[in-house]
Protein backbone atom coordinates (compact mmCIF):
# COMPACT_ATOMS: atom_id res chain seq x y z
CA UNK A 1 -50.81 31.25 7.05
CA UNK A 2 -52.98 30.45 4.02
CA UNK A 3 -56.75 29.01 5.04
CA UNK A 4 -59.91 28.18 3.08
CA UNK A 5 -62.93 27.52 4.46
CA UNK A 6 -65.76 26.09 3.23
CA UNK A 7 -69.22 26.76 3.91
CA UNK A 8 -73.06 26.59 2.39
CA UNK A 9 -73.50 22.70 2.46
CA UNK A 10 -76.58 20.83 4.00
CA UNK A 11 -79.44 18.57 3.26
CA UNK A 12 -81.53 19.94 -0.11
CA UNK A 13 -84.34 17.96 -1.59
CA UNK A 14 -83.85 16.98 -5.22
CA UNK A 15 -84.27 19.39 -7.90
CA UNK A 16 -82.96 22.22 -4.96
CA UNK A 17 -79.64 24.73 -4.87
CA UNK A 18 -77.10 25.25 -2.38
CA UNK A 19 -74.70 27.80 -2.46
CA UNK A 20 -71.07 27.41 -1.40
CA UNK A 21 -68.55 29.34 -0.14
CA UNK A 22 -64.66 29.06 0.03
CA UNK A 23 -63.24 32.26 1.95
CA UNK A 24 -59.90 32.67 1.59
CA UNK A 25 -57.04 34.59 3.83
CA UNK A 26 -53.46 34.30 3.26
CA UNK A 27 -53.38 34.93 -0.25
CA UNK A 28 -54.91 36.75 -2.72
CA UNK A 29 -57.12 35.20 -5.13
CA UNK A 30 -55.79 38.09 -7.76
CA UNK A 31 -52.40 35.63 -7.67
CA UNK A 32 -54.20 31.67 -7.68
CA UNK A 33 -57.31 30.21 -9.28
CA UNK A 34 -59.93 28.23 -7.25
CA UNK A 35 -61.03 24.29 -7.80
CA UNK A 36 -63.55 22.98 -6.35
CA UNK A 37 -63.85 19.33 -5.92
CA UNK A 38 -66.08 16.74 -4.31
CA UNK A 39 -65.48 13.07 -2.77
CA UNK A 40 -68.50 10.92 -2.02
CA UNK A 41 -68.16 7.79 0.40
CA UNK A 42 -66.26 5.17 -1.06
CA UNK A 43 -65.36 7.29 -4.17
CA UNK A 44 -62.23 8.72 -5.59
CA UNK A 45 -62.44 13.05 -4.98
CA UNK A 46 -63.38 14.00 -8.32
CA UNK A 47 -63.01 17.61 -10.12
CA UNK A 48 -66.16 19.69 -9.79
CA UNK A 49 -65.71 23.13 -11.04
CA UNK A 50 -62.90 25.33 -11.08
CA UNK A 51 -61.83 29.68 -11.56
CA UNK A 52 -58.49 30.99 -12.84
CA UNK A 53 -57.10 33.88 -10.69
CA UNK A 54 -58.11 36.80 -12.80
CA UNK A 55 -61.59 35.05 -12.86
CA UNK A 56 -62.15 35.28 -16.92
CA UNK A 57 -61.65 31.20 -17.11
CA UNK A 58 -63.93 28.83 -16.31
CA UNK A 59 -64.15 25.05 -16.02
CA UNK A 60 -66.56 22.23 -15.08
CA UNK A 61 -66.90 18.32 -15.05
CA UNK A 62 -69.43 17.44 -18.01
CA UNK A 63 -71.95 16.10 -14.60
CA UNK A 64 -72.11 19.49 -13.67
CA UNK A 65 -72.57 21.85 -16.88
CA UNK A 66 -75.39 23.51 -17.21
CA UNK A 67 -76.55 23.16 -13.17
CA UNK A 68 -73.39 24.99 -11.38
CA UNK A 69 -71.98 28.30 -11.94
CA UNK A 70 -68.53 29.15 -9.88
CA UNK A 71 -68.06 32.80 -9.58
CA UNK A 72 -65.81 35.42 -7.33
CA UNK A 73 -65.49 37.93 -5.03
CA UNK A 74 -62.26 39.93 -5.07
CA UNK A 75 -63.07 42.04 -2.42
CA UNK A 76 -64.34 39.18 -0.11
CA UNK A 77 -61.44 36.91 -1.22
CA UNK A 78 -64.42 34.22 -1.74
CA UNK A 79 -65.45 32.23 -4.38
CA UNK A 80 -68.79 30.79 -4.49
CA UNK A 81 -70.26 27.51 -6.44
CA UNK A 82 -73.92 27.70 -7.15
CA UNK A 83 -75.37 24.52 -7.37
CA UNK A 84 -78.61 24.57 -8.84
CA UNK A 85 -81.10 21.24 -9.82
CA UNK A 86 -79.27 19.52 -7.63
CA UNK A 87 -79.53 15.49 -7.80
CA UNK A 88 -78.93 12.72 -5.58
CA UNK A 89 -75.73 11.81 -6.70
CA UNK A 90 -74.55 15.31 -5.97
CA UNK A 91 -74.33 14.20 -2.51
CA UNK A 92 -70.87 14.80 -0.87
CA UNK A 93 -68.15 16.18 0.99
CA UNK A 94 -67.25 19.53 -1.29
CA UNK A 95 -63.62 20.99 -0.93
CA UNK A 96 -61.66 23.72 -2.09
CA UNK A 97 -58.40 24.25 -3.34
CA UNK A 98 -55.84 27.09 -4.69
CA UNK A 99 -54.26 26.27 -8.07
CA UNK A 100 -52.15 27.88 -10.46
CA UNK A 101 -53.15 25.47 -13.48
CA UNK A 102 -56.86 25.33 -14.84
CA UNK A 103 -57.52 21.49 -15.09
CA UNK A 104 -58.89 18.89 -12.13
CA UNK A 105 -55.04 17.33 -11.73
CA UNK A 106 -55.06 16.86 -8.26
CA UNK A 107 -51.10 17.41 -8.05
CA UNK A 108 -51.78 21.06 -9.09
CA UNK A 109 -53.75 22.08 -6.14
CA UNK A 110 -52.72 22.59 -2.43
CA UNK A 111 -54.10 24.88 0.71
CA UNK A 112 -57.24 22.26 1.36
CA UNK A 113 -60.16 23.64 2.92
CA UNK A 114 -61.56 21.31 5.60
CA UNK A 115 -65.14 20.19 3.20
CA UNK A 116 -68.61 20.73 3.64
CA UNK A 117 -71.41 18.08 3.23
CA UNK A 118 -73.48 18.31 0.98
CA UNK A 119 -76.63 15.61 0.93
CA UNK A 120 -79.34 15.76 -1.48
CA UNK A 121 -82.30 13.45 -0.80
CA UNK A 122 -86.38 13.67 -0.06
């Protein structure tokens, strides 16, 4: 049975970093690339950051660039997004998916984790 789970969200003043974490079991992450993705209330879920399996291709949505770095752990089966100078409208749920493409379409990702929040305000 595949599972992610997400972890490494809660409440960060502006200007702060979280780190998240999407464990995987039930796969290998030598065989499927990582998205993550975020959904704020009231919003569409929208493309954050993503990993191809072998880990030498990376993406991000042009809000993001410069502030997040997505990196892996083959050994943990985890992939982590660091999330640094964070901003207000950071503020979300944050999910993870598996993928065997290396854009945000939604229709090429499956095994959802479950989200973490993430809320960035003073």
């Amino acid at each position: 049975q595949v599972q992610l789970v997400e972890s490494g969200g809660g409440l960060v003043q502006p200007g702060g970093s979280l780190r998240l974490a999407c464990a995987v079991s039930g796969l290998s992450l030598d065989l499927y690339g990582i998205g993550w993705f975020r959904q704020a209330p009231g919003k569409e879920r929208e493309g954050v950051s993503g990993i191809s399996r072998g880990g030498a291709f990376t993406y991000y949505a042009d809000s993001v660039k410069g502030r997040f770095t997505i990196s892996k752990d083959n050994a943990k089966n985890t992939v982590y997004l660091q999330m640094d100078s964070l901003k207000p409208e950071d503020t979300a749920v944050y999910y993870c998916a598996t993928t065997l493409g290396r854009t945000f379409n939604l229709n090429d990702y499956s095994n959802w984790g479950q989200g973490t929040q993430v809320t960035v305000s003073s």
